[in-house]
Protein backbone atom coordinates (compact mmCIF):
# COMPACT_ATOMS: atom_id res chain seq x y z
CA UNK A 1 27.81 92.66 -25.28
CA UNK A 2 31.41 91.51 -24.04
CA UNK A 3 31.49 94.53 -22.04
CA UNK A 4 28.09 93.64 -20.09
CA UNK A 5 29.38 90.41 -19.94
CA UNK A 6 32.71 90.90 -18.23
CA UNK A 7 30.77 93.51 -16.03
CA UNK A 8 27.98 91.15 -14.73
CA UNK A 9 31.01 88.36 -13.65
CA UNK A 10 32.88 91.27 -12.05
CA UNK A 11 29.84 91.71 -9.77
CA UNK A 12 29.08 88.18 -9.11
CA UNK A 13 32.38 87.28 -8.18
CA UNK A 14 32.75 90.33 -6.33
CA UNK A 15 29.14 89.63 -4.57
CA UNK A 16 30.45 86.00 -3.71
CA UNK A 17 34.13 87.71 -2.33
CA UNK A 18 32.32 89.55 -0.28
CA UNK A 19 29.97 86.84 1.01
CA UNK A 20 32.73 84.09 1.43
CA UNK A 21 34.20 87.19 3.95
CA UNK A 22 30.85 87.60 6.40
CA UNK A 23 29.36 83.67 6.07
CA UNK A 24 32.47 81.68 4.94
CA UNK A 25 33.24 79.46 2.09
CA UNK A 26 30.44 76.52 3.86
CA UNK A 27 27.88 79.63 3.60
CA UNK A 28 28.28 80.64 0.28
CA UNK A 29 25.00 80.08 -1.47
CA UNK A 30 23.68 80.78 -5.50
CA UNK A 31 20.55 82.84 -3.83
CA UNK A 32 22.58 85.08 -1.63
CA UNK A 33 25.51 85.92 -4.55
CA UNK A 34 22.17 86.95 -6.90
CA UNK A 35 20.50 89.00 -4.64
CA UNK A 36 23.84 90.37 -3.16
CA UNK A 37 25.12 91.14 -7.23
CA UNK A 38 21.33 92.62 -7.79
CA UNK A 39 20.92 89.47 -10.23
CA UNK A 40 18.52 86.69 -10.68
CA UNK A 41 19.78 83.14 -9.65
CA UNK A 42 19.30 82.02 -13.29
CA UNK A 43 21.93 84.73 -14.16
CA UNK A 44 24.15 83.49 -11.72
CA UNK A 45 23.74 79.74 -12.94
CA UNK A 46 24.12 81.27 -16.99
CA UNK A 47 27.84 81.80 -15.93
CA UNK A 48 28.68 79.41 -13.32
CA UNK A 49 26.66 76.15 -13.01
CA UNK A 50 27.45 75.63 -9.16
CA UNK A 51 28.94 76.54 -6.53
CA UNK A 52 32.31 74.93 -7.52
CA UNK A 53 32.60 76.79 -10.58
CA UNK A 54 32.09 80.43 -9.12
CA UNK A 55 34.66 79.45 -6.21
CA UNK A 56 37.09 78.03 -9.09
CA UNK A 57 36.46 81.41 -10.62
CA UNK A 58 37.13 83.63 -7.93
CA UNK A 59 40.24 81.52 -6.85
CA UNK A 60 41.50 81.89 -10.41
CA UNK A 61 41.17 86.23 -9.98
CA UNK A 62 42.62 85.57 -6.82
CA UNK A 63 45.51 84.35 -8.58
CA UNK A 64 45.61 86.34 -11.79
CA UNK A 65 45.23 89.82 -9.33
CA UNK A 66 48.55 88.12 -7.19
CA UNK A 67 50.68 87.41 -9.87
CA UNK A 68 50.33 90.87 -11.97
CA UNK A 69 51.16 92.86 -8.59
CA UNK A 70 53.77 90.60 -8.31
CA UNK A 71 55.25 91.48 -11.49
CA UNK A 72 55.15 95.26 -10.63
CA UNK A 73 56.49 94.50 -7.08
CA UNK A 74 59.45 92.21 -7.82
CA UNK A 75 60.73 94.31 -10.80
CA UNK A 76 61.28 97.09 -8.80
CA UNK A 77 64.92 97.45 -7.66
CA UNK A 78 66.16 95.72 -4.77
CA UNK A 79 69.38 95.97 -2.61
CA UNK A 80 69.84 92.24 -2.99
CA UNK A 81 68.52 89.03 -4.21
CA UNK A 82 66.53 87.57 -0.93
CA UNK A 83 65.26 90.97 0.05
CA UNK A 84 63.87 91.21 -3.32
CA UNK A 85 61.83 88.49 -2.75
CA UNK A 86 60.12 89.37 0.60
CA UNK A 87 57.56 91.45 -1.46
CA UNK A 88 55.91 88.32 -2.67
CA UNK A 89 55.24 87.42 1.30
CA UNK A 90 54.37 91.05 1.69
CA UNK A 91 51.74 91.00 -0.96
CA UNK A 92 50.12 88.09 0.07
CA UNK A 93 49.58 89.26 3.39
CA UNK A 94 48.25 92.39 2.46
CA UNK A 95 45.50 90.50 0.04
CA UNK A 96 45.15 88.46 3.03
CA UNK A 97 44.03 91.42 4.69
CA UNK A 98 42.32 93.65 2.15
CA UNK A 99 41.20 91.33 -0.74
CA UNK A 100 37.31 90.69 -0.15
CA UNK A 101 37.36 86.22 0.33
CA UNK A 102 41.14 85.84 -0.35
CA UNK A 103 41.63 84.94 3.36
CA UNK A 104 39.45 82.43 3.24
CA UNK A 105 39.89 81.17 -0.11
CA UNK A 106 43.24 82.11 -1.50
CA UNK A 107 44.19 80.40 -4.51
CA UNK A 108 41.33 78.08 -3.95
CA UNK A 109 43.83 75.23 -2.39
CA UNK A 110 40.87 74.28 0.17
CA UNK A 111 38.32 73.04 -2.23
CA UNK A 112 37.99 69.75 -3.92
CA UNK A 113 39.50 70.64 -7.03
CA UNK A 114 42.48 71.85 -6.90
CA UNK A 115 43.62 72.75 -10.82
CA UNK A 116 42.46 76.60 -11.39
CA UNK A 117 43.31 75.68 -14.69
CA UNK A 118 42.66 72.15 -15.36
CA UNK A 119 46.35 71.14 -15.35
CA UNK A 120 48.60 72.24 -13.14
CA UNK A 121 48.01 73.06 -9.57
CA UNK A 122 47.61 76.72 -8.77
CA UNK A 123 51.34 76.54 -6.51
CA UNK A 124 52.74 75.06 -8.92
CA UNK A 125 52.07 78.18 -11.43
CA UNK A 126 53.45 80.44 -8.99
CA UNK A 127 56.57 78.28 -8.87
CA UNK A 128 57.09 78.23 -12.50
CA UNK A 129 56.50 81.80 -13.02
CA UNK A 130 58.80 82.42 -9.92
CA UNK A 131 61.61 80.18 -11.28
CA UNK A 132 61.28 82.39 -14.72
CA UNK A 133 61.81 85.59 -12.73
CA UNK A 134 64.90 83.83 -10.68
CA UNK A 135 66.29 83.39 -14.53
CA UNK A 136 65.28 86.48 -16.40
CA UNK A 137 65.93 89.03 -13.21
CA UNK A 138 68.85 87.78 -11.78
CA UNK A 139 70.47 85.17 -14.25
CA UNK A 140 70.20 81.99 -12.10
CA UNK A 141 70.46 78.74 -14.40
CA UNK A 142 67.40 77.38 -14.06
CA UNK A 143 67.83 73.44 -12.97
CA UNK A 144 65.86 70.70 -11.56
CA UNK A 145 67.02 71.77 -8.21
CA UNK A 146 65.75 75.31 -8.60
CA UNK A 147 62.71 74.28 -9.94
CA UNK A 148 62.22 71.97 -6.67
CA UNK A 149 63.39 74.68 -4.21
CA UNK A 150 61.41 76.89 -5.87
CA UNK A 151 57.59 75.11 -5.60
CA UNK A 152 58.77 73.65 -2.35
CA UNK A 153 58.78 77.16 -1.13
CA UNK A 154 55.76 78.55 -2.26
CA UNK A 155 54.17 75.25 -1.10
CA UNK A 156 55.55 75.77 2.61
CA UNK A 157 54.90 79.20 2.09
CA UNK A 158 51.39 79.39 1.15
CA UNK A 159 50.62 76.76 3.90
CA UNK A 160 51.79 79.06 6.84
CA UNK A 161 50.49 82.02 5.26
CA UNK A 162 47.10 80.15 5.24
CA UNK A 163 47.31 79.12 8.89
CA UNK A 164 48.53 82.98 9.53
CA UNK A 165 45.38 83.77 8.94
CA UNK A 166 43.08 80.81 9.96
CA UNK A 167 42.08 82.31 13.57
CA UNK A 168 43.66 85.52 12.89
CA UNK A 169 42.38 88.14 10.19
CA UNK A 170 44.96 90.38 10.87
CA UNK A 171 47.22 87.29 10.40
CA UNK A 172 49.51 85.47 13.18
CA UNK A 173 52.59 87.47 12.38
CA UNK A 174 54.87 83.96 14.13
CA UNK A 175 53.65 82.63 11.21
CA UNK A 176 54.49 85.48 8.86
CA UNK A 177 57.43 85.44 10.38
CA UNK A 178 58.48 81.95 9.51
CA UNK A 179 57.25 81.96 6.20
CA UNK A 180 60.17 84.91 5.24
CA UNK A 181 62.48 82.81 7.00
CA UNK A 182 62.07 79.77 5.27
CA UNK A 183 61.63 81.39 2.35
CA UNK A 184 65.22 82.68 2.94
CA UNK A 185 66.81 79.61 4.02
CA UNK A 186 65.19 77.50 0.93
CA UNK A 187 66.57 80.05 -1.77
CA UNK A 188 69.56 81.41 0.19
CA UNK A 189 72.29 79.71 -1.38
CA UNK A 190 71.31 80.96 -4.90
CA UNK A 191 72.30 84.39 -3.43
CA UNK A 192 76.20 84.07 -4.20
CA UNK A 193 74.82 82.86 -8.25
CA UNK A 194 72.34 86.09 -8.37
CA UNK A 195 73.74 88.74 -10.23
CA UNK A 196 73.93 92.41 -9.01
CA UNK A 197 70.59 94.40 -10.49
């Protein structure tokens, strides 16, 4: 029964991904995610009771799917501590990319409500589990000054990466581009502290 269950919100989120791609996030309608997931609509409201809720859900994949690549990426060796990191822009442009709705809806930033989780916002997940890496990887102390460098540059980060890829689905690369940088410059001076892995 869990099994058919996890199944049927595999397809309707996947329906809805795929939808949010073709008609946007404004197009996205209960009707069209049934008949596009082979489902009736009252399925589709027996697991998410609007809109909101299946965009909430899908965001929260989005995320879950980012962060466990992540883990593979950045534990794979790297010749130093800021090159190590330029997987996590890497990735993100690649879901970008090749993720059915994760241009357009991301971590689901762009909608009303913003917790995925009902407490913290989605960014400010990344940054915590980012800061834990800086620690457990690399041996950084973690301080109130990481922890502020830290969200401040997935927050500057995931903006440019979203406007990368606003008129672009290939993604503006000057904003690519700029993300790495400043994602360089924020955490650069924790190089010197990072040890050798």
């Amino acid at each position: 029964m869990q099994q058919r269950s996890a199944t049927r919100v595999t397809l309707l989120l996947d329906a809805a991904a795929t939808l949010i791609d073709e008609k946007g996030i404004d197009g996205l309608t209960t009707s069209d995610v049934a008949a596009r997931s082979e489902s009736s609509v009252g399925v589709v409201y027996r697991y998410y009771p609007n809109i909101q809720s299946l965009l909430l859900a899908l965001a929260a994949r989005n995320l879950e799917r980012f962060m466990a690549r992540n883990v593979e990426l950045l534990t794979q060796p790297s010749t130093d501590f800021l090159s190590g990191l330029d997987p996590v822009i890497d990735l993100a442009v690649d879901m970008a990319r090749n993720e059915p709705g994760f241009r357009a809806l991301r971590f689901g930033t762009i909608i009303d409500q913003r917790f995925v989780d009902g407490r913290n916002p989605t960014n400010a997940q990344m940054a915590t589990a980012f800061t834990a890496f800086m620690h457990e990887r690399y041996g950084i102390a973690v301080t109130p000054a990481l922890e502020l460098d830290v969200e401040v540059s997935v927050e500057v980060s995931e903006a440019l990466l979203q406007r990368a890829f606003q008129f672009d689905k290939n993604g503006d690369e000057r904003f690519i581009s700029k993300a790495r940088t400043i994602l360089h410059d924020l955490l650069g001076s924790y190089a010197a502290e990072a040890r050798a892995q």
